[in-house]
Protein backbone atom coordinates (compact mmCIF):
# COMPACT_ATOMS: atom_id res chain seq x y z
CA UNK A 1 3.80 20.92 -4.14
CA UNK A 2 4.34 17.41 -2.88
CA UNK A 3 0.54 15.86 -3.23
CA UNK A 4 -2.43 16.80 -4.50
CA UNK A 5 -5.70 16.78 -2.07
CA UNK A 6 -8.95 18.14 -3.06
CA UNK A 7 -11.96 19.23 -0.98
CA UNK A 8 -16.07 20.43 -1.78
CA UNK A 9 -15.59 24.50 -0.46
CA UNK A 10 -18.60 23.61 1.69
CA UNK A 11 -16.91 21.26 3.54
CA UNK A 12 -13.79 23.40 4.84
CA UNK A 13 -15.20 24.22 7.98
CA UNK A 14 -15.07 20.60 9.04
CA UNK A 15 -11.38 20.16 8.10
CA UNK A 16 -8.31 22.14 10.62
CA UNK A 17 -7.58 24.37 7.01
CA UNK A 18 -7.79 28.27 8.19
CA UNK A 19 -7.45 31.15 5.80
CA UNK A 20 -4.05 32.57 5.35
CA UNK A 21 -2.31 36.11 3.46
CA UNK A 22 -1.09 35.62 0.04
CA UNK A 23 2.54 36.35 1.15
CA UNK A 24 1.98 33.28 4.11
CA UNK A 25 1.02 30.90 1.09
CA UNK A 26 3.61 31.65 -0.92
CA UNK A 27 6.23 31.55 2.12
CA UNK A 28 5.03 28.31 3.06
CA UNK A 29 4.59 27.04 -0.40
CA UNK A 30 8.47 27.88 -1.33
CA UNK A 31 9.85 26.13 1.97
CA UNK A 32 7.90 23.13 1.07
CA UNK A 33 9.50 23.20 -2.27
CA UNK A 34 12.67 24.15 -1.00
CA UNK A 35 13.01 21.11 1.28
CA UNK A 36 11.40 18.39 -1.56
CA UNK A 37 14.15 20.30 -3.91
CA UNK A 38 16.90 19.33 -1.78
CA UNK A 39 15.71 15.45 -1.66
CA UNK A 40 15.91 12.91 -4.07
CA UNK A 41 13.30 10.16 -3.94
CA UNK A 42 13.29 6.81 -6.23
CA UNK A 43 10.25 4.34 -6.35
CA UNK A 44 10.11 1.95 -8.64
CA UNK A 45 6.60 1.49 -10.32
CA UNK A 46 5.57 -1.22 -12.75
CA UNK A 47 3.30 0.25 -15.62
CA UNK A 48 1.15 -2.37 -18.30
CA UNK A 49 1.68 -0.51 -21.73
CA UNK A 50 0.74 -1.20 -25.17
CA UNK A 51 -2.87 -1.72 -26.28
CA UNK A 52 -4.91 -2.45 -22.92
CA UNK A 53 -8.48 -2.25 -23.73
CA UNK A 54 -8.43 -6.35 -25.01
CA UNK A 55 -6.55 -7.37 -22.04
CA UNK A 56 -8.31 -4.70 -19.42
CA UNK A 57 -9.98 -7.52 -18.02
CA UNK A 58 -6.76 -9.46 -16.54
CA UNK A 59 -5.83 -6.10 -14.71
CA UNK A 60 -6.56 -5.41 -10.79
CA UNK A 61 -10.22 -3.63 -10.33
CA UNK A 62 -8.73 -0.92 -8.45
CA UNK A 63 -5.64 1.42 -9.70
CA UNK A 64 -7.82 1.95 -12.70
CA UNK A 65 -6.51 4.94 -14.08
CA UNK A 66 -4.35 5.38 -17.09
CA UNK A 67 -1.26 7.35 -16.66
CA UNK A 68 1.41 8.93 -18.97
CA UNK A 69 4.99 9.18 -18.13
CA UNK A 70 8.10 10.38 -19.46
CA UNK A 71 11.04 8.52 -18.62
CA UNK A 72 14.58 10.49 -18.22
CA UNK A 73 15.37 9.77 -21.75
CA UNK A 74 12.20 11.41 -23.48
CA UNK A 75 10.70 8.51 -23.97
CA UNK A 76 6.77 8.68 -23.32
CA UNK A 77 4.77 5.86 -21.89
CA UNK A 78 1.23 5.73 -21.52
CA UNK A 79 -0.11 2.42 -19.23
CA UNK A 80 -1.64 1.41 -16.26
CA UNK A 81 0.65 1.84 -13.12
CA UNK A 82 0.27 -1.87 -11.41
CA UNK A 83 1.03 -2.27 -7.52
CA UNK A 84 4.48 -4.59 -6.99
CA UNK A 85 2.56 -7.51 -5.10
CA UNK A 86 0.83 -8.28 -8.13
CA UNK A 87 3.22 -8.05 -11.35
CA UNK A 88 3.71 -11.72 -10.40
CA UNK A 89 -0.04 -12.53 -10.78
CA UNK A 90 -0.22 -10.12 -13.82
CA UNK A 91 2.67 -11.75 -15.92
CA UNK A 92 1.34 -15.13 -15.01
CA UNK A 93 -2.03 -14.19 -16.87
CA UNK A 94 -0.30 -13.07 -19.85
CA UNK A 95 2.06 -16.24 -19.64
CA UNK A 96 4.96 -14.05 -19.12
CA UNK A 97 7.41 -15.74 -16.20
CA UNK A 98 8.34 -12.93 -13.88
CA UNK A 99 9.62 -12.60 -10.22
CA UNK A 100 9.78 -9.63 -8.33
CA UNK A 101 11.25 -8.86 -4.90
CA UNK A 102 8.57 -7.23 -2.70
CA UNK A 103 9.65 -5.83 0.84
CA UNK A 104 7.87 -6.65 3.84
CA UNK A 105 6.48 -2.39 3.90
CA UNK A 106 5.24 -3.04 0.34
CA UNK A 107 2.92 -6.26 1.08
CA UNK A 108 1.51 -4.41 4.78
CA UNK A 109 0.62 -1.60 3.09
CA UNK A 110 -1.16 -3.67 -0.22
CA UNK A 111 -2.90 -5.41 2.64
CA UNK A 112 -4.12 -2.24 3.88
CA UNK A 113 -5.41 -0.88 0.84
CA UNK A 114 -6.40 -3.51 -1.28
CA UNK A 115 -7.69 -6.19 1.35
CA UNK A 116 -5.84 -8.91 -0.73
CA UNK A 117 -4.19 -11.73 1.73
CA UNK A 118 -0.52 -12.04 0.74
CA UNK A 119 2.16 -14.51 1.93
CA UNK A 120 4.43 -12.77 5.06
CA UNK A 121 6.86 -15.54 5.42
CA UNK A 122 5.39 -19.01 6.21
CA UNK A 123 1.97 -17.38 7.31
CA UNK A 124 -0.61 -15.02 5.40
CA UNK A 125 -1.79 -11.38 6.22
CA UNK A 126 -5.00 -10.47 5.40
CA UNK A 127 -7.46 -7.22 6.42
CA UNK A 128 -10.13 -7.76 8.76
CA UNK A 129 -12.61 -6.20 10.01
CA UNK A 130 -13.62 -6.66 13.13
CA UNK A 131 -16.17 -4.68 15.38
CA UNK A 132 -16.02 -2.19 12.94
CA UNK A 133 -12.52 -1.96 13.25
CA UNK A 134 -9.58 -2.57 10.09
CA UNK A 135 -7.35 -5.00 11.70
CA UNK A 136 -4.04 -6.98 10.40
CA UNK A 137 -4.97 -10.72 10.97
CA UNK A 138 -1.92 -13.44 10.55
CA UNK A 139 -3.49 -16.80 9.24
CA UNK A 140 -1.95 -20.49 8.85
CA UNK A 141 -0.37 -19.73 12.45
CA UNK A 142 0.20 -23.02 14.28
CA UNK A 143 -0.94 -23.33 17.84
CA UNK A 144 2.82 -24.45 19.21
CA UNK A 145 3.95 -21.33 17.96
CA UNK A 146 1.05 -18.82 19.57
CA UNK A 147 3.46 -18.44 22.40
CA UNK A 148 6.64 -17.38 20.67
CA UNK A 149 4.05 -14.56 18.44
CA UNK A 150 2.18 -13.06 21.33
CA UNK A 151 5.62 -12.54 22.54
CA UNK A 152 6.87 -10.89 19.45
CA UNK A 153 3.75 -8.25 19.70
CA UNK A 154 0.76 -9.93 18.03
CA UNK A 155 -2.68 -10.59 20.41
CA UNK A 156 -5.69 -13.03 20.10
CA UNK A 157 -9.23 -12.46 20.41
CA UNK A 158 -12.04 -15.87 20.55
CA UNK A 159 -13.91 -14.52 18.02
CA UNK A 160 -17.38 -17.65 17.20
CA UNK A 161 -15.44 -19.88 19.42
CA UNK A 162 -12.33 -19.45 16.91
CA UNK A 163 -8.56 -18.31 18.23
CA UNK A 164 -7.80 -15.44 15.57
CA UNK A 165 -4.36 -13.45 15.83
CA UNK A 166 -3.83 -10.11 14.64
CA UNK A 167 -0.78 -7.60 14.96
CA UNK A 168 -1.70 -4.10 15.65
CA UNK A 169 -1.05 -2.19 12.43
CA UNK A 170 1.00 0.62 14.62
CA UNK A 171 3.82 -1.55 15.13
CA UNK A 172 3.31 -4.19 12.02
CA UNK A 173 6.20 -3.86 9.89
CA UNK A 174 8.62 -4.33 13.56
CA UNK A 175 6.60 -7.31 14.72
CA UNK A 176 6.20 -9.17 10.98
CA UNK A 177 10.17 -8.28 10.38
CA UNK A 178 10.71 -9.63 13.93
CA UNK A 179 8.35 -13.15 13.40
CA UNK A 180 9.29 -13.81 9.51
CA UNK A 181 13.52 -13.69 10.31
């Protein structure tokens, strides 16, 4: 009731999904319900409305689907849902002035998924990969301060003669919190 995941039939047997009973669905089903009905949950999303197909250019490549909403009032709103670390970037393109407050679990996780480096403090996250792995890599570091960031959690690797320094994404959001103060 929470999400919405959807899978080819032929490709069940690879997931851990096992057939269940009607009345085990439905039991399960209701005490998922059950405990979402007994929390409340706010996000605050940022939605481009109005008449997007001249401006559909200036919008991020990804997120490209068009959603409607209906807002507690009745009102209906049909837009683009736009991810907080780039309203800035956004209202700048439509010479609109705007500022908004992103926390530190916002920017990790639009590092994740979009691969877009964003400002953590006085340094810069960005995705990497390296051998074949996704890594979190901290750039603009300065070399007097390598000591006092390995201690906080993050690691090096001499990657073509180059020191790079990444945080493991595991703990990232304890050692960024813990390095930006």
């Amino acid at each position: 009731p929470t999400r919405t995941e959807r899978h080819r039939q032929d490709l069940f047997a690879e997931t851990h999904w096992t057939d269940v009973d009607r009345a085990s669905f439905d039991e399960a089903w209701q005490a998922e319900c059950d405990a979402m009905a007994a929390q409340t949950r706010t996000q605050i999303i940022y939605l481009v409305t109005g008449l997007l197909l001249p401006v559909w250019g200036k919008l991020p490549d990804d997120h490209v689907q068009v959603w409607r909403l209906t807002s507690d009032d009745g009102q209906s709103l049909l837009g683009r849902l736009i991810p907080a670390p780039l309203v800035e970037r956004i209202a700048s393109a439509f010479g609109i002035a705007a500022h908004v407050e992103i926390d530190l679990g916002a920017r990790v996780e639009h590092v994740r998924t979009s691969g877009e480096i964003m400002p953590i403090g006085a340094l810069r996250l960005k995705r990497a990969l390296v051998a074949g792995d996704q890594r979190l890599e901290l750039l603009d570091w300065k070399p007097e301060a390598l000591p006092h960031l390995k201690a906080a959690g993050c690691f090096t690797e001499i990657i073509q003669h180059r020191t790079r320094l990444f945080v493991p994404p595991s703990r990232a959001l304890e050692i960024l919190a813990r390095i930006t103060d």
